[in-house]
Protein backbone atom coordinates (compact mmCIF):
# COMPACT_ATOMS: atom_id res chain seq x y z
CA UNK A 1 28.67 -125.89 -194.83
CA UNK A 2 29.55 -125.55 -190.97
CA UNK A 3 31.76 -122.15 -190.90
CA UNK A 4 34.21 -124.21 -188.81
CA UNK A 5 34.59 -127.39 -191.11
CA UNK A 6 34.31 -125.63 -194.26
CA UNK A 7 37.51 -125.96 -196.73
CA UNK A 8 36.68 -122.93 -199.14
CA UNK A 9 37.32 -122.23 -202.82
CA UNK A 10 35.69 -119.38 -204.47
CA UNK A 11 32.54 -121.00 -205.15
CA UNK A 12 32.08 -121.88 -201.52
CA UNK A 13 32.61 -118.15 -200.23
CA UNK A 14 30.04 -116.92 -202.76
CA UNK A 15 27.62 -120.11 -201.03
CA UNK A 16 29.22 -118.31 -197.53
CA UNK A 17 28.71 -115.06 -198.20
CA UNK A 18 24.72 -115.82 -199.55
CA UNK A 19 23.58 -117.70 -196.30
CA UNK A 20 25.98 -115.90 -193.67
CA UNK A 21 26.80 -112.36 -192.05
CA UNK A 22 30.21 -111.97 -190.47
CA UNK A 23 30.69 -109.67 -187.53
CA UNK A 24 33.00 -107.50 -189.75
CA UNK A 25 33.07 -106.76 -192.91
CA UNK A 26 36.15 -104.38 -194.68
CA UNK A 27 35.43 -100.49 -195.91
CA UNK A 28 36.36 -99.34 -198.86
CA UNK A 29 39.94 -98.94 -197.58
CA UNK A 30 39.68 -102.49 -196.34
CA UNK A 31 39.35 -101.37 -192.64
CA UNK A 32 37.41 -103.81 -190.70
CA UNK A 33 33.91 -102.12 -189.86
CA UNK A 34 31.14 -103.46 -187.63
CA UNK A 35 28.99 -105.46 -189.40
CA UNK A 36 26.55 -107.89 -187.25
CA UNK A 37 28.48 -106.48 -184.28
CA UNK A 38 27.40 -103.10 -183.06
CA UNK A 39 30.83 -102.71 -181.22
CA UNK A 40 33.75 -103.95 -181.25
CA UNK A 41 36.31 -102.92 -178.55
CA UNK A 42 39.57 -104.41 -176.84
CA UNK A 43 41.45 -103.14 -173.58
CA UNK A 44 44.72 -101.09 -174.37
CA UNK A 45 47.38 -104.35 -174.27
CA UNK A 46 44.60 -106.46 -177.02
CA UNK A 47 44.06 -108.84 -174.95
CA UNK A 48 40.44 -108.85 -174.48
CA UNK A 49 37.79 -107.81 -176.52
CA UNK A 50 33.83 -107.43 -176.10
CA UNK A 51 31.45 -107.81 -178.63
CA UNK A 52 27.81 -106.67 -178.64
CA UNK A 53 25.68 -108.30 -181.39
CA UNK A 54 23.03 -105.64 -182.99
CA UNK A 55 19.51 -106.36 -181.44
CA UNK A 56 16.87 -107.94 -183.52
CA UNK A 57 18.89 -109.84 -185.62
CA UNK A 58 17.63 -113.85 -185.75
CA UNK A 59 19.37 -116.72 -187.80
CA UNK A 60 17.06 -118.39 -190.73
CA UNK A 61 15.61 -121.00 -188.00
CA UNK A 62 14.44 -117.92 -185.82
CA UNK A 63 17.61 -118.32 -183.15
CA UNK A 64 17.98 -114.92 -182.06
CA UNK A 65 21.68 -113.35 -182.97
CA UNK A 66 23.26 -112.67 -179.88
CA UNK A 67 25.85 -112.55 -177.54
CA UNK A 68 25.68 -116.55 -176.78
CA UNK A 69 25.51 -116.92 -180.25
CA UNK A 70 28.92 -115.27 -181.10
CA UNK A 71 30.05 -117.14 -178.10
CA UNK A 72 29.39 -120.21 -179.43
CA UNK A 73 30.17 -119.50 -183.14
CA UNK A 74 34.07 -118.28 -181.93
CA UNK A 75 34.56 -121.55 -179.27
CA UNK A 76 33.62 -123.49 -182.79
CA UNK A 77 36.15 -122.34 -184.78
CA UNK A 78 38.94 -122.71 -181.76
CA UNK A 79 37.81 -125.94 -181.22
CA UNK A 80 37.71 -127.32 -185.06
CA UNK A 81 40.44 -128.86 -186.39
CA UNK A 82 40.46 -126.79 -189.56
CA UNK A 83 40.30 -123.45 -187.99
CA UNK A 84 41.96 -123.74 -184.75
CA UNK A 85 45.45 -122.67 -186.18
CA UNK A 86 43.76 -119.37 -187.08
CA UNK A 87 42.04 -118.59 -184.00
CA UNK A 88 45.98 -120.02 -181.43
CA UNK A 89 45.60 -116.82 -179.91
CA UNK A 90 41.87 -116.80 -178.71
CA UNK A 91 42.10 -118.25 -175.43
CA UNK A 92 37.89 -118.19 -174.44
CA UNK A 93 34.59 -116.78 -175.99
CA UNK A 94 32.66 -116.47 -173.24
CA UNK A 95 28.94 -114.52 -173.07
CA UNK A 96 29.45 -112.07 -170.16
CA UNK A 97 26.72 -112.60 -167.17
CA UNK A 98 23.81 -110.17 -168.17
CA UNK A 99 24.11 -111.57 -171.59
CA UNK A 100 24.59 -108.50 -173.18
CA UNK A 101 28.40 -108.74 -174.92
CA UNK A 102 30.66 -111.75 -176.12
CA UNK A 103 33.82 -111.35 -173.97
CA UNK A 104 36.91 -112.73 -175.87
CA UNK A 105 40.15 -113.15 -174.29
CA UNK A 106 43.49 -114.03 -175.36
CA UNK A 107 46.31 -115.82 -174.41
CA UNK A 108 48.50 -112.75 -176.66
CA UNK A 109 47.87 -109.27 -177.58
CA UNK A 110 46.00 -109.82 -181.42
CA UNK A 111 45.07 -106.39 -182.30
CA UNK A 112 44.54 -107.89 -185.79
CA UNK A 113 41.69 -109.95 -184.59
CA UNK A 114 38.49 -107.54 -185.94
CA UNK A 115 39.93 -108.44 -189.12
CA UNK A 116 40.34 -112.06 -188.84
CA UNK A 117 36.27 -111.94 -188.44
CA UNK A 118 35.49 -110.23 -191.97
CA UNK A 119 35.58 -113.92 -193.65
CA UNK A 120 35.04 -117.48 -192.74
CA UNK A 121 36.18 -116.83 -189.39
CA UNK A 122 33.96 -114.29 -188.45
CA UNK A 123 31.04 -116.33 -190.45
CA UNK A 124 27.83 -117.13 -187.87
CA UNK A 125 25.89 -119.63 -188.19
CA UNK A 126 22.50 -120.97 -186.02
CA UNK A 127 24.05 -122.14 -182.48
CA UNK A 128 20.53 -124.19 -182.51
CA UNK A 129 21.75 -125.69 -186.15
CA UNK A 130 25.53 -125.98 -185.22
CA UNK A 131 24.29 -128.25 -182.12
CA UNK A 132 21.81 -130.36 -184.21
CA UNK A 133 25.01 -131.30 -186.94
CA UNK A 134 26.72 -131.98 -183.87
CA UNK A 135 24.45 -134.19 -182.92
CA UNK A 136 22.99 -135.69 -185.67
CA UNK A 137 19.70 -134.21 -185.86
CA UNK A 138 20.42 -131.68 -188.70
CA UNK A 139 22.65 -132.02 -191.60
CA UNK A 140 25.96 -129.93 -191.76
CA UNK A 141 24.78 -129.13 -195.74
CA UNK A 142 22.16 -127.50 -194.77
CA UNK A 143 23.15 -124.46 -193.79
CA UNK A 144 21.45 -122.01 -191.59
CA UNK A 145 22.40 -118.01 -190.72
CA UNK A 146 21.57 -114.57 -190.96
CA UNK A 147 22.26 -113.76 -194.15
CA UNK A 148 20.47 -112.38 -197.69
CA UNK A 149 19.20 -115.46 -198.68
CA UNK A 150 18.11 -118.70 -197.19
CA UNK A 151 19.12 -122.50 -198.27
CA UNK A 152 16.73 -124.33 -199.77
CA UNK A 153 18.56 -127.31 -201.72
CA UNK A 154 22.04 -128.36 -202.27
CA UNK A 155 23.11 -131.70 -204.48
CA UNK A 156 26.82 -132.43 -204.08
CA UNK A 157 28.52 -131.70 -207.65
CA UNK A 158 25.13 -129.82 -209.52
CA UNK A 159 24.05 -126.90 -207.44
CA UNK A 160 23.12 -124.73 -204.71
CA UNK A 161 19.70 -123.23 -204.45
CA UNK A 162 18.70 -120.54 -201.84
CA UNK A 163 15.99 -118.41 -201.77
CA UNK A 164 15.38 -113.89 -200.83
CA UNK A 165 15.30 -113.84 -196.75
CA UNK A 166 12.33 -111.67 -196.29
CA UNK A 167 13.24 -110.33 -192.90
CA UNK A 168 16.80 -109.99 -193.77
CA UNK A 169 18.29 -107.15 -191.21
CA UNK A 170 19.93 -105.38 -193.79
CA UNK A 171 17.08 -102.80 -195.13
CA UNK A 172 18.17 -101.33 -198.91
């Protein structure tokens, strides 16, 4: 269930969509929109772009949402063998020095990238989770984010149960 390492039928995006936020999510006219970003901006050429993560946001575990965290989510998916085709453009995803923005270069203008981070892409999960799968202290089915609802059991072939997130972000 690791954003990065996820091959995704329907039934998996619903799964996605349950446990996760993406930094973007389309309008009605399918315009990407801030969504656990609260900005998104590029220089004129689109070669760089800064995100800043909306404060008081924290991931199921209690790892704040932030800057490092989008960091970390975007060098993921460059880095994964599944993804990285997607993401040949980003170059780094790096968390700028007072911590405040995610500053994403790349190695070609991309002024299509806010929408390439309204699905899988643009899924974030727990940097503290995504290093325990990578190390073998948590389990990769197990996911952890910031979204509506909050794993509680999966069994491969039967189901998938989460349960409400009380402090989800989203109020309404």
């Amino acid at each position: 269930w690791t954003p990065a390492r996820s091959t995704c039928a329907i039934a998996c995006h619903q799964v996605f969509k349950s446990v996760y936020d993406t930094l973007m999510e389309p309008d009605e006219e399918g315009v990407p929109q801030p969504n656990l970003l609260e900005t998104i901006t590029s220089n004129e050429d689109f070669t760089e772009w800064t995100l800043t993560p909306r404060a008081g946001i924290t991931f199921h575990d209690g790892t704040p949402f932030d800057a490092e965290a989008i960091s970390v989510n975007l060098t993921d998916q460059k880095t994964s063998s599944l993804t990285k085709d997607a993401f040949k453009n980003l170059e780094t995803a790096v968390t700028s020095p007072d911590g405040a923005t995610s500053v994403v270069t790349m190695n070609s203008s991309w002024a299509g990238f806010p929408y390439a981070l309204t699905g899988q892409l643009g899924a974030m999960a727990s940097p503290t989770w995504l290093q325990g799968v990578q190390a073998n202290t948590a389990q990769q089915t197990e996911p952890v984010g910031t979204g509506p609802f909050v794993f509680e059991e999966y069994v491969v072939g039967d189901h998938f149960t989460a349960t409400a997130n009380p402090d989800y972000w989203k109020k309404g």
